[in-house]
Structures are given as C-alpha cells and as structure tokens.
N, C-alpha and C. Protein backbone atom coordinates (compact mmCIF):
# COMPACT_ATOMS: atom_id res chain seq x y z
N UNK A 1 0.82 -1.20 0.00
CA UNK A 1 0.00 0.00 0.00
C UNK A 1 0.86 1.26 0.00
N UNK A 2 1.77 1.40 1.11
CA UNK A 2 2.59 2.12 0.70
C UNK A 2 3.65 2.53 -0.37
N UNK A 3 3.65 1.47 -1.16
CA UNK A 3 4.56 1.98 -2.70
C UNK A 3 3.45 2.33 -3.60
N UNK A 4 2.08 1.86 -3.71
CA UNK A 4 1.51 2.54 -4.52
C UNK A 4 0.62 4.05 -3.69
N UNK A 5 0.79 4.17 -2.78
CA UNK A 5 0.69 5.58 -2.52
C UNK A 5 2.22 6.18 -3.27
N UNK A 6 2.83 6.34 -3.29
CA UNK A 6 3.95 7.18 -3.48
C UNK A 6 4.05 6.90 -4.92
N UNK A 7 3.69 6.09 -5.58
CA UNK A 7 3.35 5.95 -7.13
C UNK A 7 2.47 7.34 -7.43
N UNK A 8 1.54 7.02 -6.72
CA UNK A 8 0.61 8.00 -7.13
C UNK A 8 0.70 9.30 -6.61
N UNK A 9 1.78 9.47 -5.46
CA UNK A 9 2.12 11.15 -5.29
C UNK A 9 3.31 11.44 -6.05
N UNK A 10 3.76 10.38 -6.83
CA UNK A 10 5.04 10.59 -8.08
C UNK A 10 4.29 11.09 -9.47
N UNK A 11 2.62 10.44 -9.65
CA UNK A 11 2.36 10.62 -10.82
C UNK A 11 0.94 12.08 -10.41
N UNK A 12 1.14 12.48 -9.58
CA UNK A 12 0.26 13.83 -9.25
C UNK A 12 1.26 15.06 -9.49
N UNK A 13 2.86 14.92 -8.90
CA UNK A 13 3.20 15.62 -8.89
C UNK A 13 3.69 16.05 -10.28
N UNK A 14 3.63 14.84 -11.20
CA UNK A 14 3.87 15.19 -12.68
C UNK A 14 3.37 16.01 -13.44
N UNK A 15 2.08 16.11 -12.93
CA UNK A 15 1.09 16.15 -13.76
C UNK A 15 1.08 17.75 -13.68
N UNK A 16 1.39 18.46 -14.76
CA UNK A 16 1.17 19.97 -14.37
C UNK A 16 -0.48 20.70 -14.51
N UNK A 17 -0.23 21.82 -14.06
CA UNK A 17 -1.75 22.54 -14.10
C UNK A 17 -2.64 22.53 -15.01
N UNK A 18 -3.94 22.18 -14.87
CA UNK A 18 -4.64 22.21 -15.77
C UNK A 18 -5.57 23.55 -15.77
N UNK A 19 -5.75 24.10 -16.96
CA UNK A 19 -6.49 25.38 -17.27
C UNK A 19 -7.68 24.89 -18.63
N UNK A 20 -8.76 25.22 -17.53
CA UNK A 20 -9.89 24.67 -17.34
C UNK A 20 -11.06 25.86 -18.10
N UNK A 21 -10.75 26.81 -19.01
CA UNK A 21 -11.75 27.88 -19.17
C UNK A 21 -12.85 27.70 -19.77
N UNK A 22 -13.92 28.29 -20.65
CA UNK A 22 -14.79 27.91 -21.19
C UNK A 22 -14.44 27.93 -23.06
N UNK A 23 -13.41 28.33 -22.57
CA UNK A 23 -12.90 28.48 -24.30
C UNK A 23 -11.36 27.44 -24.60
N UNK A 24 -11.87 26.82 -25.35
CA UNK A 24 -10.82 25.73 -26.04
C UNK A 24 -9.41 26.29 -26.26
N UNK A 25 -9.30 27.40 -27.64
CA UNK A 25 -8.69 28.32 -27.82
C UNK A 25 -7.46 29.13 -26.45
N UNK A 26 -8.39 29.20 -25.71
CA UNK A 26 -7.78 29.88 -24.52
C UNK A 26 -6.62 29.59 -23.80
N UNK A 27 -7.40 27.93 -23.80
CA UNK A 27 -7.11 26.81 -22.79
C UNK A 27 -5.26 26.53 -23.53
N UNK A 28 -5.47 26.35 -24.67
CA UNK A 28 -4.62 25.85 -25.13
C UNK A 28 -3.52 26.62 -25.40
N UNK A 29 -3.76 27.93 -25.43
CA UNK A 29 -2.70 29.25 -25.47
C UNK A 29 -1.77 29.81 -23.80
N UNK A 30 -2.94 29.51 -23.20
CA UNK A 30 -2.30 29.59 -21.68
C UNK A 30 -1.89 28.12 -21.13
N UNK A 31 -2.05 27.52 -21.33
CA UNK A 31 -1.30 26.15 -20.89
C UNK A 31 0.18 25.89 -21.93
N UNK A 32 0.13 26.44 -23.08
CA UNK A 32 1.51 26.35 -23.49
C UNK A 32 1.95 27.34 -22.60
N UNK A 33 2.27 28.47 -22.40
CA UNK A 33 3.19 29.64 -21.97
C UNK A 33 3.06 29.22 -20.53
N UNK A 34 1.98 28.32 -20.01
CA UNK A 34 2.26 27.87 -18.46
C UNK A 34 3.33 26.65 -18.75
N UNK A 35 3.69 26.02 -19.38
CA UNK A 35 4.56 25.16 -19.57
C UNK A 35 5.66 25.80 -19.47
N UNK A 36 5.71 26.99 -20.78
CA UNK A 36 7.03 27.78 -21.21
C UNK A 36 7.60 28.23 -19.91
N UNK A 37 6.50 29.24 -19.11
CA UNK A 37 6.97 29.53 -17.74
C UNK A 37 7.52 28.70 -16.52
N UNK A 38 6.37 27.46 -16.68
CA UNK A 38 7.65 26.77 -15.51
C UNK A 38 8.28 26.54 -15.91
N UNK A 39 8.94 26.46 -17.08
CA UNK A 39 10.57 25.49 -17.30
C UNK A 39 11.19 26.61 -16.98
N UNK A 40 11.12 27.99 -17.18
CA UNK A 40 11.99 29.28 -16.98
C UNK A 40 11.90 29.59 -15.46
N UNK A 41 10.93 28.93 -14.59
CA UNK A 41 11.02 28.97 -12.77
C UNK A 41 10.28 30.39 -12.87
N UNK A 42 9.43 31.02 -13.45
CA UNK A 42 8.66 31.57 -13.52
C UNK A 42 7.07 31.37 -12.97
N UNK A 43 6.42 32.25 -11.63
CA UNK A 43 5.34 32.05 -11.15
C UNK A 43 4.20 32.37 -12.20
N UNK A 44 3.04 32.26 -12.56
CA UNK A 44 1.94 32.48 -13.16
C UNK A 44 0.79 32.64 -12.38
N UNK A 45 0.18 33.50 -11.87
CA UNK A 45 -1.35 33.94 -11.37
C UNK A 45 -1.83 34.03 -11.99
N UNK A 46 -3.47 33.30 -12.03
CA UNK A 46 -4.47 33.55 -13.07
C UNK A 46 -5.65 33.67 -12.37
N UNK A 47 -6.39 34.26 -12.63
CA UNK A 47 -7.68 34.93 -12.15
C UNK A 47 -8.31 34.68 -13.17
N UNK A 48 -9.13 33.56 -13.80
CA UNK A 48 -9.61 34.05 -15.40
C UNK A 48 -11.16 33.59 -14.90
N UNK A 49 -12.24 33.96 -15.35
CA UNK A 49 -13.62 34.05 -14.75
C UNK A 49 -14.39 34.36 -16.23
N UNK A 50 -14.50 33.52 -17.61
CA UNK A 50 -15.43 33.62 -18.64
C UNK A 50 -16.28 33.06 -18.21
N UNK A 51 -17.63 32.97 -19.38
CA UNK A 51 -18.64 32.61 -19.53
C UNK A 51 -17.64 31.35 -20.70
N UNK A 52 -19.47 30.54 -20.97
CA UNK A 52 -19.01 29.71 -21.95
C UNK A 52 -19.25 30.24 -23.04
N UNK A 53 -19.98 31.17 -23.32
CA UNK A 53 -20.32 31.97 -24.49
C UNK A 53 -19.61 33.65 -24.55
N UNK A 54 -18.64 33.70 -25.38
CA UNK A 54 -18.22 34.54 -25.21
C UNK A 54 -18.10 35.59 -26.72
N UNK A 55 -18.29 36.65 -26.98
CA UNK A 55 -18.46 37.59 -28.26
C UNK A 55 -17.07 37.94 -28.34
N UNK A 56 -16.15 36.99 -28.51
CA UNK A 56 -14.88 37.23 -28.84
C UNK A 56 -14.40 36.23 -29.96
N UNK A 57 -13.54 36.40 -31.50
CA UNK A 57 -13.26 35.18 -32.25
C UNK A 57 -12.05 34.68 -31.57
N UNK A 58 -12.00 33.17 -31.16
CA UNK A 58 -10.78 32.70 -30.35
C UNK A 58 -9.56 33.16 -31.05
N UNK A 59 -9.99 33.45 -32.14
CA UNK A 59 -8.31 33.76 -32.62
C UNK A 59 -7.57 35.29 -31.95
N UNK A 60 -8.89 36.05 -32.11
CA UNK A 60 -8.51 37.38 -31.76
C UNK A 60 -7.89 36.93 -29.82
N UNK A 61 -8.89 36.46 -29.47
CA UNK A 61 -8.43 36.02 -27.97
C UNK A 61 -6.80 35.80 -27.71
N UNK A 62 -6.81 35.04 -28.93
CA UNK A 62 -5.37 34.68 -29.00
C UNK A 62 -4.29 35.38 -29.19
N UNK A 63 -4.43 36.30 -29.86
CA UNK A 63 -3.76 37.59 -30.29
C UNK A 63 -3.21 38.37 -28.80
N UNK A 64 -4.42 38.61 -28.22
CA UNK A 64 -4.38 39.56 -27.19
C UNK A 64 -3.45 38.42 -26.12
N UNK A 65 -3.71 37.55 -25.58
CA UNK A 65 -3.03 36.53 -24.73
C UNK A 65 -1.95 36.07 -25.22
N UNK A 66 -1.70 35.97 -26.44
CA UNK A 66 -0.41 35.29 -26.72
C UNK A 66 0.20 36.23 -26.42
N UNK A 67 0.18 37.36 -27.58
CA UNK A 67 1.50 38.24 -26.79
C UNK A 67 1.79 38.97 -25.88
N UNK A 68 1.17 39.52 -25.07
CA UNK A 68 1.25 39.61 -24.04
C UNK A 68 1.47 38.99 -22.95
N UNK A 69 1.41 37.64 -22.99
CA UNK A 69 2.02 36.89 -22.37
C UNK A 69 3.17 36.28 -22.14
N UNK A 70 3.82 36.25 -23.95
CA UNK A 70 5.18 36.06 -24.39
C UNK A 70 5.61 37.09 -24.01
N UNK A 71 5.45 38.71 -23.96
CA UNK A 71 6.45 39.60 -23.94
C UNK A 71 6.59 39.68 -22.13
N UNK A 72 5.63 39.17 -21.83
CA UNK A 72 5.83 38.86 -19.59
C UNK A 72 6.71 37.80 -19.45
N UNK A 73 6.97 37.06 -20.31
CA UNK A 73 8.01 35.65 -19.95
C UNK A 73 9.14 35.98 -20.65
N UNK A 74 9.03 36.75 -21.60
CA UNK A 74 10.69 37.16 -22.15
C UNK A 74 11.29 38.82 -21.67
N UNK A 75 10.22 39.09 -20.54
CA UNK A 75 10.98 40.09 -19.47
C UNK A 75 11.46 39.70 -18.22
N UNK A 76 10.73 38.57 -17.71
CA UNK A 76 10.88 37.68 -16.81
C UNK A 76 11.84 36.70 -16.56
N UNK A 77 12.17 36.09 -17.71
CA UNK A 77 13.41 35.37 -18.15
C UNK A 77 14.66 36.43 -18.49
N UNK A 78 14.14 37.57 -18.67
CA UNK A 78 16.07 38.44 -18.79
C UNK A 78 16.72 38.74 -17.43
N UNK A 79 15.53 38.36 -16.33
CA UNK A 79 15.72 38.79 -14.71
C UNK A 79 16.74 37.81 -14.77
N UNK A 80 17.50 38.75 -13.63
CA UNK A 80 18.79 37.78 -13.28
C UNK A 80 18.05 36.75 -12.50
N UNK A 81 19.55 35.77 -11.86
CA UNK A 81 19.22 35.02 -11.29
C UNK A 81 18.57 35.51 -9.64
N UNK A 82 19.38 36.23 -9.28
CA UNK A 82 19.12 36.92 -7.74
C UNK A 82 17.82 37.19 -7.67
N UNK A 83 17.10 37.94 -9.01
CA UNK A 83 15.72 38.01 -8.70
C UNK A 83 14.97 37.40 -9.20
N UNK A 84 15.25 36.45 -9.08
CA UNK A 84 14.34 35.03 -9.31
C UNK A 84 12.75 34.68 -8.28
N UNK A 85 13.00 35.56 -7.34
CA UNK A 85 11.67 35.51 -6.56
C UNK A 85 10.68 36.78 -6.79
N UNK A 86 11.12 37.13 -7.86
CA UNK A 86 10.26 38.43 -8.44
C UNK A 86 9.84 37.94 -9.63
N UNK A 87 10.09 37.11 -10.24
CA UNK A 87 9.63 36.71 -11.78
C UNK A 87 8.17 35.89 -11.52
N UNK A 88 7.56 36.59 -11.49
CA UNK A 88 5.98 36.08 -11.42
C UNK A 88 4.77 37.11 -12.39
N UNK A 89 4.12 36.40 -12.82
CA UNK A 89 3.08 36.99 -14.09
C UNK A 89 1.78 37.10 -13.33
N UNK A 90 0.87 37.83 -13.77
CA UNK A 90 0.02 38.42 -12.96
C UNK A 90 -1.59 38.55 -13.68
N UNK A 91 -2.56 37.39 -14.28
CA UNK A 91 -3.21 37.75 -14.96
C UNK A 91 -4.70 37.69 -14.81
N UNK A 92 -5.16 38.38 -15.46
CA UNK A 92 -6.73 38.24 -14.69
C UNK A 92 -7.88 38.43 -16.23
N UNK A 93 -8.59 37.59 -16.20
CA UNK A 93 -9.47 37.97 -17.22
C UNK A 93 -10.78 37.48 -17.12
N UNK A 94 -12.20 38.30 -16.92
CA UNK A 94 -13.41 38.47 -16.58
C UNK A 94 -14.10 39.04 -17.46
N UNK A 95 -15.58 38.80 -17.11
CA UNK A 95 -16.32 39.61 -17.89
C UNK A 95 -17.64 40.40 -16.89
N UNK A 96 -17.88 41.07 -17.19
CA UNK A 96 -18.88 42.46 -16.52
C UNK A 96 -19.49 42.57 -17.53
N UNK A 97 -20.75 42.76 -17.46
CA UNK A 97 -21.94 43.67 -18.04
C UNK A 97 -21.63 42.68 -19.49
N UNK A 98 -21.11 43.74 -20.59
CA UNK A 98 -21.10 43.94 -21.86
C UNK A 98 -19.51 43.69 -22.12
N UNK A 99 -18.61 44.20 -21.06
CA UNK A 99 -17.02 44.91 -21.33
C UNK A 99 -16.38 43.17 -21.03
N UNK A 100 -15.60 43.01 -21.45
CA UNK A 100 -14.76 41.63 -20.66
C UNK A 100 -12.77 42.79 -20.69
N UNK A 101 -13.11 42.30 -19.57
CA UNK A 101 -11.40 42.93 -18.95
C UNK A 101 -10.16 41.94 -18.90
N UNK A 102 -8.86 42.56 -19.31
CA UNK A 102 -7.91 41.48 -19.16
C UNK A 102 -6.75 42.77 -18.74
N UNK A 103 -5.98 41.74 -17.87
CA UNK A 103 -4.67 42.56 -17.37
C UNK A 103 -4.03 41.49 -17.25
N UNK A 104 -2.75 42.33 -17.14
CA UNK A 104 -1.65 41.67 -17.48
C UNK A 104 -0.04 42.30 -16.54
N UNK A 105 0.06 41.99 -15.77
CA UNK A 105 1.32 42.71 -14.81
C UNK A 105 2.51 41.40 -14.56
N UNK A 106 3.81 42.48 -14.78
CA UNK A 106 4.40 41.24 -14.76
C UNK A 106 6.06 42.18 -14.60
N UNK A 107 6.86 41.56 -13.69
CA UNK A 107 8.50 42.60 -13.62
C UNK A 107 9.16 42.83 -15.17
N UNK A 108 9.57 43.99 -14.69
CA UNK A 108 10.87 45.10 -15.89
C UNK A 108 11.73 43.89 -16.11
N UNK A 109 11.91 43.53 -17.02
CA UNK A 109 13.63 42.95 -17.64
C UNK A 109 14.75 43.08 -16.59
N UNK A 110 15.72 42.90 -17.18
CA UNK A 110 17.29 42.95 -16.86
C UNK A 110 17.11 44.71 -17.31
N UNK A 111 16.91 45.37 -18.51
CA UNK A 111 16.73 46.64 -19.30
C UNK A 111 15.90 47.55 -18.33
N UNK A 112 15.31 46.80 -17.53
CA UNK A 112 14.16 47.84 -16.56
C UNK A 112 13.60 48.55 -17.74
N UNK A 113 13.50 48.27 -18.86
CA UNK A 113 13.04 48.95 -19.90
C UNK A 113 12.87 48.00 -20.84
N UNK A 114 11.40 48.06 -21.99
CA UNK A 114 11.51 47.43 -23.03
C UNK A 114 11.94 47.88 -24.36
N UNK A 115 13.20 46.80 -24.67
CA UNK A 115 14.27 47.96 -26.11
C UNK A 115 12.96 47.97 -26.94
N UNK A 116 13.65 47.97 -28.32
CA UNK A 116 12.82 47.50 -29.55
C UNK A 116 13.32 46.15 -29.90
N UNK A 117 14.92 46.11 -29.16
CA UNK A 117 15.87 45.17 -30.08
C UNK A 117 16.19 43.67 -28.93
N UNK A 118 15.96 42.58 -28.90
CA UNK A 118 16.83 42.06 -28.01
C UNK A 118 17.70 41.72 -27.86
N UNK A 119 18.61 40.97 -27.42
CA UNK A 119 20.14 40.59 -27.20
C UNK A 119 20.55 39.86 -28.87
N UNK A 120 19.49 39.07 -29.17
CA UNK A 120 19.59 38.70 -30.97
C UNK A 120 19.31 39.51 -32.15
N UNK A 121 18.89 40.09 -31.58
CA UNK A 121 18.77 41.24 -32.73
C UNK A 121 17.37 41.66 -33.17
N UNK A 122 16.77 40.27 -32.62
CA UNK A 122 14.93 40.01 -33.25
C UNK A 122 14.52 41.67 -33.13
N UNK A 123 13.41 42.15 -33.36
CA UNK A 123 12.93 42.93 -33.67
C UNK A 123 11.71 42.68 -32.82
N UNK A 124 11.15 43.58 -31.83
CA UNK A 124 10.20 43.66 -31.06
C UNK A 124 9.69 44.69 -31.63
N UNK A 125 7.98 44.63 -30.88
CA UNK A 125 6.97 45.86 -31.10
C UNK A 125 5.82 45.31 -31.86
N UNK A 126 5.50 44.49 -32.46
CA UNK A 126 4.67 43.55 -33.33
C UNK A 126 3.81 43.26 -32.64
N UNK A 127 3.81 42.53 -31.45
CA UNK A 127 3.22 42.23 -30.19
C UNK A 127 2.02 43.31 -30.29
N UNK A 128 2.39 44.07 -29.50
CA UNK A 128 1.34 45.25 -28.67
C UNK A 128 0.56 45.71 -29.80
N UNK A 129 1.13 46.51 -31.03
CA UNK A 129 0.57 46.59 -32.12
C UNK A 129 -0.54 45.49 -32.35
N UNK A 130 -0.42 44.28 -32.98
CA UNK A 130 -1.18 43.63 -33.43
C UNK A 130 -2.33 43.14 -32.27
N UNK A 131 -2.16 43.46 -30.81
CA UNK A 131 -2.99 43.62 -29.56
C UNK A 131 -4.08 44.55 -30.01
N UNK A 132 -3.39 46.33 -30.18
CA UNK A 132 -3.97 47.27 -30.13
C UNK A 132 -4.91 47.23 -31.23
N UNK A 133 -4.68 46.68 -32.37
CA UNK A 133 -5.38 46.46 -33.83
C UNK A 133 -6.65 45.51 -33.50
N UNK A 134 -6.93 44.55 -32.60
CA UNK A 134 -7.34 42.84 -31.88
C UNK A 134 -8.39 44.32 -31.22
N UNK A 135 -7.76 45.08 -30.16
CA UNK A 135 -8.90 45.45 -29.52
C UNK A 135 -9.75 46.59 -30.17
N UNK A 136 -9.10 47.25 -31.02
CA UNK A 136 -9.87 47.94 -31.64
C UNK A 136 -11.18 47.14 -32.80
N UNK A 137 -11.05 46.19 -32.89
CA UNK A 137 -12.36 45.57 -33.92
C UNK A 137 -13.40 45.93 -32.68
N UNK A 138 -13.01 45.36 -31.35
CA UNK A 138 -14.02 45.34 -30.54
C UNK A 138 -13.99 46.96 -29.44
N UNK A 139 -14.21 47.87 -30.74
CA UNK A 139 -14.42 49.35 -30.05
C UNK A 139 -13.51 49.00 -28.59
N UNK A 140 -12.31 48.62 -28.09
CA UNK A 140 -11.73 48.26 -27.31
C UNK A 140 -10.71 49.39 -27.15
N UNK A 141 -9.76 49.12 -25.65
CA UNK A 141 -8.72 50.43 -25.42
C UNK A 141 -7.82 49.30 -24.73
N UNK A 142 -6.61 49.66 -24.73
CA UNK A 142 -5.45 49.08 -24.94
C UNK A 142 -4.48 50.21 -23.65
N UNK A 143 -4.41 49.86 -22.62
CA UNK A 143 -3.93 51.13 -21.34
C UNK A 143 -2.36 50.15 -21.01
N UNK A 144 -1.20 50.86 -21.54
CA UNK A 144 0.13 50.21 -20.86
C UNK A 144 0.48 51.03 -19.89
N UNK A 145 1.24 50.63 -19.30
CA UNK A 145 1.51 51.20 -18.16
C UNK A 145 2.95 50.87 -17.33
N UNK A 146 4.04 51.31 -16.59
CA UNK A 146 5.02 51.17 -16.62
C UNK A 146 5.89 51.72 -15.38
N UNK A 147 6.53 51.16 -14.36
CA UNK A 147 7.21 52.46 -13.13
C UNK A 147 8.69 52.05 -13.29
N UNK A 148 9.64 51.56 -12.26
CA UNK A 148 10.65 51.47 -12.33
C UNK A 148 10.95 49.98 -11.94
N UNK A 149 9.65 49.24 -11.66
CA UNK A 149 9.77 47.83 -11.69
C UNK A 149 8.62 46.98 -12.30
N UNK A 150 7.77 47.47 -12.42
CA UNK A 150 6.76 46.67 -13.18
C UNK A 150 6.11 47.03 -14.50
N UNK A 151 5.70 46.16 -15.46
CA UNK A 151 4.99 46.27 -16.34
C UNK A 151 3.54 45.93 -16.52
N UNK A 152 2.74 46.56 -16.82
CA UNK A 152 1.24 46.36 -17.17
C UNK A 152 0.48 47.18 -17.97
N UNK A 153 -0.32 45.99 -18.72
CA UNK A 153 -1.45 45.53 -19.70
C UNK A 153 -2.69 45.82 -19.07
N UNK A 154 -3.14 46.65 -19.63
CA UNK A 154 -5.12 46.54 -19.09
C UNK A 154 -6.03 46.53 -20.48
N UNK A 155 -6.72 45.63 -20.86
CA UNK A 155 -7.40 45.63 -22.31
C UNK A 155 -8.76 45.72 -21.64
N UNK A 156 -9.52 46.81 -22.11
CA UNK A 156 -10.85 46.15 -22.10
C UNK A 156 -12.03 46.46 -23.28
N UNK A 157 -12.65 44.98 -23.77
CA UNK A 157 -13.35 44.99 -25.36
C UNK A 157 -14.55 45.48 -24.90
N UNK A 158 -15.39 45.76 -25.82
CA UNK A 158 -16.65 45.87 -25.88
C UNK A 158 -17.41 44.87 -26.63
N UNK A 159 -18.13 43.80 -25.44
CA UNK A 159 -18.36 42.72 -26.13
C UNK A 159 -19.27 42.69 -27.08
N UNK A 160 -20.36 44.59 -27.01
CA UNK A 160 -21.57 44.20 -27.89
C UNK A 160 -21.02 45.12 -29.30
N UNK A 161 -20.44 44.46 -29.40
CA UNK A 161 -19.96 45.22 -31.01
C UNK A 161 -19.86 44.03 -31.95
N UNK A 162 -19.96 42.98 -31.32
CA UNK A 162 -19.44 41.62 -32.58
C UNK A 162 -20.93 41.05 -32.92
C-alpha cells in the first residue's frame, strides 16, 4: 500500500496545471506559456472568470493573450538570477456587463526597460501593435503602463460590437 501511494504522489506531482476555461482556444494558449513559464522557474497567477459563451473570435483572444504573455516571460526570463523571486506573471481575465477585462502585470527585464531590439537582434513591437489592432475591432482600449519595476497591460473589449 505504501509503494503505490507514493506511485501515485510521483504521478500527481507530474502532472502539471490544468487550465480549465470555457474556451478551447484559450485553454490551449495559456497552458503552453504555463509550460514555457515553468521550465523558466517563472510564477503564473491567473484569475480568469469567462462565460461559456463569449463575443470574442478565439483567434482574436489569442492575439491579445499570446503576446502579451510572451512579452511577460521574455521580461521575466532576462531577470537575473538573484531576482528570481520576483519573476511572477500576474493575470486576470473576466467579464462584466457587456465589457470583458484582461490585465496583465508582470516585472521590468534585466533593461528595466523594453528595447525595440533584443540581445539577438529580433525585432520587437509587433506584439502590442497587433494587440492594439485585436482590440480595436471590438471598439476596445489598450492602457500600458510602466514604473521602475513593473509592467502592465489593461485591455478592455466591448463585447456588444461583434
């Protein structure tokens, strides 16, 4: 009895988080970057509270969550090692009335600033853009925001426009 208890607190502890929303799409965009994040020892908070019916096209959903989520794990991952107990993502996404809200907070880089350029040369800025374009179909506003240690995202759509 006791080796298959410990079987089974070997195969619980394997098993990583499951994200459970009402949208397929969702599910499957935040459970990759929850993967991406724990392998980088990166915390993830999620607050997410949809309906099952939601006036959003999953793709656009996707738009807004993917990158914004990638650009919180590739500021998070430039943190040194020392502040490794600060690299935690911060996200919340609900719906009210008509409006559905999403935020997004998450620590400054190594740069305490976001370049355009990163250490490879890639070319940033695509991200937020193609966000700001996502919330504007849905008469939406796009609020960044920024101090000397944190970064944050506040989107909120207007769901009766679709």
């Amino acid at each position: 009895a006791a080796k298959y208890i410990e079987e089974i607190k070997r195969t619980i502890n394997q098993i990583s988080v499951v994200i459970d929303t009402a949208n397929p799409i969702l599910n499957a965009v935040l459970h990759e970057y929850m993967k991406q994040a724990e392998a980088l020892n990166i915390q993830m908070d999620m607050d997410l509270s949809i309906p099952n019916e939601l006036a959003v096209q999953p793709m656009d959903l996707a738009v807004i969550i993917g990158n914004t989520v990638e650009n919180a794990i590739v500021a998070c991952s430039d943190m040194s090692s020392s502040e490794s107990g600060e690299r935690r993502i911060s996200i919340r996404l609900f719906k009210q009335g008509k409006l559905l809200f999403y935020e997004i907070i998450n620590p400054l880089g190594r740069d305490r600033k976001h370049p355009k350029h990163n250490d490879s040369k890639r070319i940033h800025g695509y991200g937020l853009y193609n966000v700001r374009n996502t919330a504007e179909k849905y008469k939406g506003h796009v609020d960044v925001q920024s101090d000397e240690t944190t970064f944050k995202v506040t989107i909120v759509l207007n769901l009766a426009c679709e």
